[in-house]
PDB file of N, CA and C in Angstrom:
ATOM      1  N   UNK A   1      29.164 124.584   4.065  1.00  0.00           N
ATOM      2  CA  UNK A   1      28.845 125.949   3.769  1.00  0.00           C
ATOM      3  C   UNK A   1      27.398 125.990   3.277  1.00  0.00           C
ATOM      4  N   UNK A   2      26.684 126.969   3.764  1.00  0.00           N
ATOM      5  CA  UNK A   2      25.423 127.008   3.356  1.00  0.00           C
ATOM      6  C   UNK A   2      25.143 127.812   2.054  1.00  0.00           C
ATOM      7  N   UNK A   3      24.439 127.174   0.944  1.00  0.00           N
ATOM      8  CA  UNK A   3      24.325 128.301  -0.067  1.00  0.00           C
ATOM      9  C   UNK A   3      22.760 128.521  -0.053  1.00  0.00           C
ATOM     10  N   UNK A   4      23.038 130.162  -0.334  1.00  0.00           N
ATOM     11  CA  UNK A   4      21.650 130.761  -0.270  1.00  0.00           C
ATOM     12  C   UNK A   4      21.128 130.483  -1.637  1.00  0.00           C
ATOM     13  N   UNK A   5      19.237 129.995  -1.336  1.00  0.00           N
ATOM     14  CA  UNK A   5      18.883 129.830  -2.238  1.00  0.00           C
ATOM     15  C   UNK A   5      18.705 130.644  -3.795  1.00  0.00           C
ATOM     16  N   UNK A   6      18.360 131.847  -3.272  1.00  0.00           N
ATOM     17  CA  UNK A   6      18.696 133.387  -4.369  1.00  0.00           C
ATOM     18  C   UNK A   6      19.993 132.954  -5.363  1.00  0.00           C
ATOM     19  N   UNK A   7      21.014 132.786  -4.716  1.00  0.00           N
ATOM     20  CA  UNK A   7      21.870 132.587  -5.466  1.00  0.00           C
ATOM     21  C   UNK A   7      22.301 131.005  -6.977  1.00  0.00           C
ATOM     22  N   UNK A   8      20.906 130.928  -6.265  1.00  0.00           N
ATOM     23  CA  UNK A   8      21.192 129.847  -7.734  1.00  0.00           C
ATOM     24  C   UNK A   8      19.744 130.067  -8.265  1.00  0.00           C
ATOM     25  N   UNK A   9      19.995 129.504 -10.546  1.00  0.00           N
ATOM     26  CA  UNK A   9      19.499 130.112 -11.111  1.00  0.00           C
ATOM     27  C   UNK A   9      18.244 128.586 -10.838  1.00  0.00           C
ATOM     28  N   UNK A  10      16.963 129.184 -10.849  1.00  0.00           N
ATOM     29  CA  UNK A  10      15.338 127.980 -10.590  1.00  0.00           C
ATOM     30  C   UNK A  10      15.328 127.100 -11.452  1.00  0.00           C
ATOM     31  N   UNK A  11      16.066 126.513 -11.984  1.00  0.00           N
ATOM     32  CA  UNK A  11      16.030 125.195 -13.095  1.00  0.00           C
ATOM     33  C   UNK A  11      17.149 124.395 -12.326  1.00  0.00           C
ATOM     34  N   UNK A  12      18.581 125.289 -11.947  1.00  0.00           N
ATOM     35  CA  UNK A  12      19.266 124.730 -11.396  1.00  0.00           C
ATOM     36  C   UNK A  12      18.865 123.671  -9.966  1.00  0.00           C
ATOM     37  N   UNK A  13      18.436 124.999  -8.977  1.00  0.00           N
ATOM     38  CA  UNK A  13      17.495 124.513  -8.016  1.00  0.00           C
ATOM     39  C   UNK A  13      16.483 123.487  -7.991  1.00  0.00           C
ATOM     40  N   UNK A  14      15.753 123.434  -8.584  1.00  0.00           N
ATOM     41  CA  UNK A  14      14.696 122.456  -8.997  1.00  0.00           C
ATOM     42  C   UNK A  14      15.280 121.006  -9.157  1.00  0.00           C
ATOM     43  N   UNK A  15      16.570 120.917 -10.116  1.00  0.00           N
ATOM     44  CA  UNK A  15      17.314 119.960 -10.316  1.00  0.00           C
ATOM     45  C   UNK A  15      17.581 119.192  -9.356  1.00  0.00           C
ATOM     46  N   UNK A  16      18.400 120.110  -8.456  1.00  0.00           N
ATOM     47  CA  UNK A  16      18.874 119.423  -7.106  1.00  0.00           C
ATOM     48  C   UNK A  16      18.248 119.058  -6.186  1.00  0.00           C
ATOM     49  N   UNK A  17      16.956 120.109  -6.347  1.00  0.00           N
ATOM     50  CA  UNK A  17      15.668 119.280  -4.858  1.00  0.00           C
ATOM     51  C   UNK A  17      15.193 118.293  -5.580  1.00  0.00           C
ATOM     52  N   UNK A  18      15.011 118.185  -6.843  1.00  0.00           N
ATOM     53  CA  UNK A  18      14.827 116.686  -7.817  1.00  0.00           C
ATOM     54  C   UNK A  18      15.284 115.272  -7.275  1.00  0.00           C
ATOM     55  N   UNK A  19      16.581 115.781  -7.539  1.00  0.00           N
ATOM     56  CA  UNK A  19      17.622 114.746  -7.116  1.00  0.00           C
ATOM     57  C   UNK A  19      17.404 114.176  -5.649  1.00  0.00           C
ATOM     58  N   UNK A  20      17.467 115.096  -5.037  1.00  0.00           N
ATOM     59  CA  UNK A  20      17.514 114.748  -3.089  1.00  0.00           C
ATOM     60  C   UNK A  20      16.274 113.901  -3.289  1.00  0.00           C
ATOM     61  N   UNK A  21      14.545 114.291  -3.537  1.00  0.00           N
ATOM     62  CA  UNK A  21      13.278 113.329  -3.186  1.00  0.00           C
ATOM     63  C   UNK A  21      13.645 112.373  -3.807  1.00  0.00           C
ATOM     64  N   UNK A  22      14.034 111.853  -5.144  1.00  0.00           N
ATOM     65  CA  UNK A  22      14.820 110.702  -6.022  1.00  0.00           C
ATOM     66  C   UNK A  22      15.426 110.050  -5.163  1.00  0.00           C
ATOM     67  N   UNK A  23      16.263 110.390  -4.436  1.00  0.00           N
ATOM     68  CA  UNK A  23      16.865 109.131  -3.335  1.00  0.00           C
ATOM     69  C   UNK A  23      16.376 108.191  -2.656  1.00  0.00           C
ATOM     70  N   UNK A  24      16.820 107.024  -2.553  1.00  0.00           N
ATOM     71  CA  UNK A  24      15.913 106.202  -1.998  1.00  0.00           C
ATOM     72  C   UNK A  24      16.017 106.094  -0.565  1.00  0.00           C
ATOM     73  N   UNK A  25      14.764 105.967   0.198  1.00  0.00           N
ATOM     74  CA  UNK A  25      15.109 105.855   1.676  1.00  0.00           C
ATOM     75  C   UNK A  25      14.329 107.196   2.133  1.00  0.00           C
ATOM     76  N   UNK A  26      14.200 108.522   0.768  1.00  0.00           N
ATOM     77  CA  UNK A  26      13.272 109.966   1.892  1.00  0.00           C
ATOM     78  C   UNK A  26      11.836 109.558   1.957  1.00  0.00           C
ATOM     79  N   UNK A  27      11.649 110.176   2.949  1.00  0.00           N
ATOM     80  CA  UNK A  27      10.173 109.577   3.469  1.00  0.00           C
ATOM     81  C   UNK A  27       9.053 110.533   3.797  1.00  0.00           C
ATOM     82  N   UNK A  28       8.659 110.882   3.604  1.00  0.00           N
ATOM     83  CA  UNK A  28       7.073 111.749   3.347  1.00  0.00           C
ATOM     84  C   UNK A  28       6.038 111.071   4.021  1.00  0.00           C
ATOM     85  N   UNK A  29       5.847 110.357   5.110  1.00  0.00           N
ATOM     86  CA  UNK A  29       4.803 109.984   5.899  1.00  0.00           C
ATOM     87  C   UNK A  29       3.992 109.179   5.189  1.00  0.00           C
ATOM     88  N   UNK A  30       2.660 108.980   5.641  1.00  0.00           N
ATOM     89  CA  UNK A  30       1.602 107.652   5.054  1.00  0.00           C
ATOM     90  C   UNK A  30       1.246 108.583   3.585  1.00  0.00           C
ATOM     91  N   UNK A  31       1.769 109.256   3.305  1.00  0.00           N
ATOM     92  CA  UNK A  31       1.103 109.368   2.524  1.00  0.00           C
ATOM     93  C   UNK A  31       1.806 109.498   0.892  1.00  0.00           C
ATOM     94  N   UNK A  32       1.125 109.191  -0.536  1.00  0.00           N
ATOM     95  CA  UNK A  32       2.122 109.187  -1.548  1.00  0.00           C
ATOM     96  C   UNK A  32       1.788 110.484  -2.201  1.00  0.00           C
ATOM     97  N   UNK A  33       2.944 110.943  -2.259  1.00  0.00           N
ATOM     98  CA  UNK A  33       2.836 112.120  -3.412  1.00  0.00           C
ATOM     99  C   UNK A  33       3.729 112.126  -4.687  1.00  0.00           C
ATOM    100  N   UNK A  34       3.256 112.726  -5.760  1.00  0.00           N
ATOM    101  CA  UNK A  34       3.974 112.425  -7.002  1.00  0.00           C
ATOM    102  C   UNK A  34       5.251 113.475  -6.533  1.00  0.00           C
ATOM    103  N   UNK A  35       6.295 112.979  -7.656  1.00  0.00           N
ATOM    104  CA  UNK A  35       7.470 113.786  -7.907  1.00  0.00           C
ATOM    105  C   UNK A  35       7.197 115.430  -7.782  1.00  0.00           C
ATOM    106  N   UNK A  36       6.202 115.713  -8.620  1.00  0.00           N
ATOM    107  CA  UNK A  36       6.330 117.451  -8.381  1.00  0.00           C
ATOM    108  C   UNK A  36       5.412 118.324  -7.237  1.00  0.00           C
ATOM    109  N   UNK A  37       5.003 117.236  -6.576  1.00  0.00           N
ATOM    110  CA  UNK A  37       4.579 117.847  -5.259  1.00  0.00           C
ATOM    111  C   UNK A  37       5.705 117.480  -4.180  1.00  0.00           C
ATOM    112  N   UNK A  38       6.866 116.498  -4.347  1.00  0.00           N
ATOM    113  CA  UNK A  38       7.800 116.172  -3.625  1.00  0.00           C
ATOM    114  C   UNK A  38       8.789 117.664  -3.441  1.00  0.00           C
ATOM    115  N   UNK A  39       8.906 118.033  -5.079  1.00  0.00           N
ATOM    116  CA  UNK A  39       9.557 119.119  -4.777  1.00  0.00           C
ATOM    117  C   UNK A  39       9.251 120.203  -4.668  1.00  0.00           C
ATOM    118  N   UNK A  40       8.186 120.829  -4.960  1.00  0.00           N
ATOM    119  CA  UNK A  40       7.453 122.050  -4.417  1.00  0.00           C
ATOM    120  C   UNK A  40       7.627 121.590  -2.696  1.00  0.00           C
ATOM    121  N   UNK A  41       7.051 120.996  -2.198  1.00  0.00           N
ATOM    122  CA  UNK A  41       6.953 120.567  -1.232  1.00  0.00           C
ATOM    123  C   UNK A  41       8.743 121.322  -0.510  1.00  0.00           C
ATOM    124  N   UNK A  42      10.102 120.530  -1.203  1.00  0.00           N
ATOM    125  CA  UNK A  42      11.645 120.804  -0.800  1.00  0.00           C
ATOM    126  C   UNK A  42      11.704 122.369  -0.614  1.00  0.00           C
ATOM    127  N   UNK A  43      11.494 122.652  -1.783  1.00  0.00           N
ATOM    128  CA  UNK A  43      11.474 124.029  -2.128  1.00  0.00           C
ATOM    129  C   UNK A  43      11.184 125.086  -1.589  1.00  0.00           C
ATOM    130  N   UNK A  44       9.835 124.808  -1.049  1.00  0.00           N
ATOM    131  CA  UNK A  44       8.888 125.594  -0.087  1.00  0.00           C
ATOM    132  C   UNK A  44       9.739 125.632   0.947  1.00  0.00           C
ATOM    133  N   UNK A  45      10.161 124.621   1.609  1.00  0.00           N
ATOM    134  CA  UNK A  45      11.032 124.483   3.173  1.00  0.00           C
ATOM    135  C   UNK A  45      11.860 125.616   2.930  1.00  0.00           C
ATOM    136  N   UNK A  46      13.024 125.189   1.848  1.00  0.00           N
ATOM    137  CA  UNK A  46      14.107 126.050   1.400  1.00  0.00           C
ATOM    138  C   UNK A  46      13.385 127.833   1.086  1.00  0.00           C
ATOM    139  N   UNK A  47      12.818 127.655   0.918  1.00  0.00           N
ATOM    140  CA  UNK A  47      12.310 129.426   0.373  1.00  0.00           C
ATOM    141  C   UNK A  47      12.168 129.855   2.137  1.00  0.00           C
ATOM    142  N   UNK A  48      11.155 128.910   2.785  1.00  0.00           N
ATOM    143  CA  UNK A  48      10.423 129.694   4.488  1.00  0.00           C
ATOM    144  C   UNK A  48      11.713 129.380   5.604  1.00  0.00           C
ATOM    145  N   UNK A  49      12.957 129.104   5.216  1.00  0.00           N
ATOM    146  CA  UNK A  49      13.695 128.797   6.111  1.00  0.00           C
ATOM    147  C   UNK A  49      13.923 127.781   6.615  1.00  0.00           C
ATOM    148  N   UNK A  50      13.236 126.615   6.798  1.00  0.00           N
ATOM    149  CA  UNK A  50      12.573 125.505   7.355  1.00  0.00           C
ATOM    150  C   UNK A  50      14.216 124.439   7.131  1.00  0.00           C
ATOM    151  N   UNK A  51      14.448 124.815   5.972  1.00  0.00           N
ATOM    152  CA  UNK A  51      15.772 123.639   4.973  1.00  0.00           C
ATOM    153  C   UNK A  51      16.665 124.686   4.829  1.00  0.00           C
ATOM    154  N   UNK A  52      17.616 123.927   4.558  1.00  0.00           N
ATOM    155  CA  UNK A  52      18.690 124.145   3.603  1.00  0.00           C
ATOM    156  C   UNK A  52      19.788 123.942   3.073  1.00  0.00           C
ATOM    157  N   UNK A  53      20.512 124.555   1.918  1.00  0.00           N
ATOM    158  CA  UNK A  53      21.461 123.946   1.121  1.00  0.00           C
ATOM    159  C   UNK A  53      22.669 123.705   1.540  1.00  0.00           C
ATOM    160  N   UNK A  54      23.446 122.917   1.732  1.00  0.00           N
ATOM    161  CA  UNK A  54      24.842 122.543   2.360  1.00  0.00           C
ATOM    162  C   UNK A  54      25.808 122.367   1.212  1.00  0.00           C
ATOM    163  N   UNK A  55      25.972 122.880   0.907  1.00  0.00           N
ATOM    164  CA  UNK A  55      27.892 122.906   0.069  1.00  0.00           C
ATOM    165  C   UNK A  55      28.764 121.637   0.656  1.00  0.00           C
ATOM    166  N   UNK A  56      29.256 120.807   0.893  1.00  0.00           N
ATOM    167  CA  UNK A  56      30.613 120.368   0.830  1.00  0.00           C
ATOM    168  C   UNK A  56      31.692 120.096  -0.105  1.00  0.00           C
ATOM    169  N   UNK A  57      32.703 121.016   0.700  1.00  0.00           N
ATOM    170  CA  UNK A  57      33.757 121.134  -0.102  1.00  0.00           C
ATOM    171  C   UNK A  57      34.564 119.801  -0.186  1.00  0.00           C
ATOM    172  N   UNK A  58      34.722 118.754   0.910  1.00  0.00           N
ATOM    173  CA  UNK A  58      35.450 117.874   1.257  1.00  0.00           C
ATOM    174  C   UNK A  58      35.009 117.300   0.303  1.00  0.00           C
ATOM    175  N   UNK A  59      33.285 116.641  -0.251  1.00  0.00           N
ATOM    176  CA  UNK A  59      32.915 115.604  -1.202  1.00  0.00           C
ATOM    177  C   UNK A  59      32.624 116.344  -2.160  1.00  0.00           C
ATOM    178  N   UNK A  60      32.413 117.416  -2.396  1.00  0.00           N
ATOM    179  CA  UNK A  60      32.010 118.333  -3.602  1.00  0.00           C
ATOM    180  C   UNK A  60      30.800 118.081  -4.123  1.00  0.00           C
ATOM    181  N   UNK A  61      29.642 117.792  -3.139  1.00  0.00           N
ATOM    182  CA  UNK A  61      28.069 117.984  -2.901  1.00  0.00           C
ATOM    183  C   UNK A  61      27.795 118.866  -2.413  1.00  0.00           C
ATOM    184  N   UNK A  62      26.015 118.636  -2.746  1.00  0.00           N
ATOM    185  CA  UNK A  62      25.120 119.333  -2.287  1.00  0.00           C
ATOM    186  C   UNK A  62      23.969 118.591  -1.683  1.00  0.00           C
ATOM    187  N   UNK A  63      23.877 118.668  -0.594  1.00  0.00           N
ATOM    188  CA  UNK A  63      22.773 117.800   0.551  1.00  0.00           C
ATOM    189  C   UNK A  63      21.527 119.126   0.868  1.00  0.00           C
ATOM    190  N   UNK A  64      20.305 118.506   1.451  1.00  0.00           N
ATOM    191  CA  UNK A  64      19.403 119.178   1.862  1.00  0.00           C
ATOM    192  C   UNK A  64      19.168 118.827   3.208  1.00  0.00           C
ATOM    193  N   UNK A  65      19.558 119.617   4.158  1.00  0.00           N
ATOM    194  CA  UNK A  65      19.235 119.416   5.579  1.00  0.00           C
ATOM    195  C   UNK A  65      17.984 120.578   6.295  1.00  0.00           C
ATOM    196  N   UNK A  66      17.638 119.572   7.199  1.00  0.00           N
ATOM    197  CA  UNK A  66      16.807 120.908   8.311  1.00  0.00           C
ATOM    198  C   UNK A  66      17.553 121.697   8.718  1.00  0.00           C
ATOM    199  N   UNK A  67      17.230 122.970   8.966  1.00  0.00           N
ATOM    200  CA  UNK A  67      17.437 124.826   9.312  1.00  0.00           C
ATOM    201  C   UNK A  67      18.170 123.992  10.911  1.00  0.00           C
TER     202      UNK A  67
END
């Protein structure tokens, strides 16, 4: 299920695109960027459409996929 970003409160949000660049293995090209350009960076996708939030109910996550 997709949840719209509106619907969650911006600390919450932030948290979770936190979490997703924190994983090991996401990859951002040659180039390094700190943590809070990782997630401005999530965020941005998620705001222009680009991403978005996936609900599963089966594992009771939240993943960030491409649109």
């Amino acid at each position: 299920m997709i949840i719209p970003i509106a619907d969650i409160a911006p600390e919450t949000l932030n948290n979770i695109v936190e979490s997703f660049v924190l994983r090991e293995g996401t990859d951002y090209g040659d180039y390094d960027h700190d943590l809070k350009q990782k997630v401005e960076s999530v965020i941005a996708q998620l705001k222009n459409g680009d991403a978005v939030l996936l609900y599963s109910e089966e594992y009771e996550s939240i993943d960030i996929r491409p649109a």
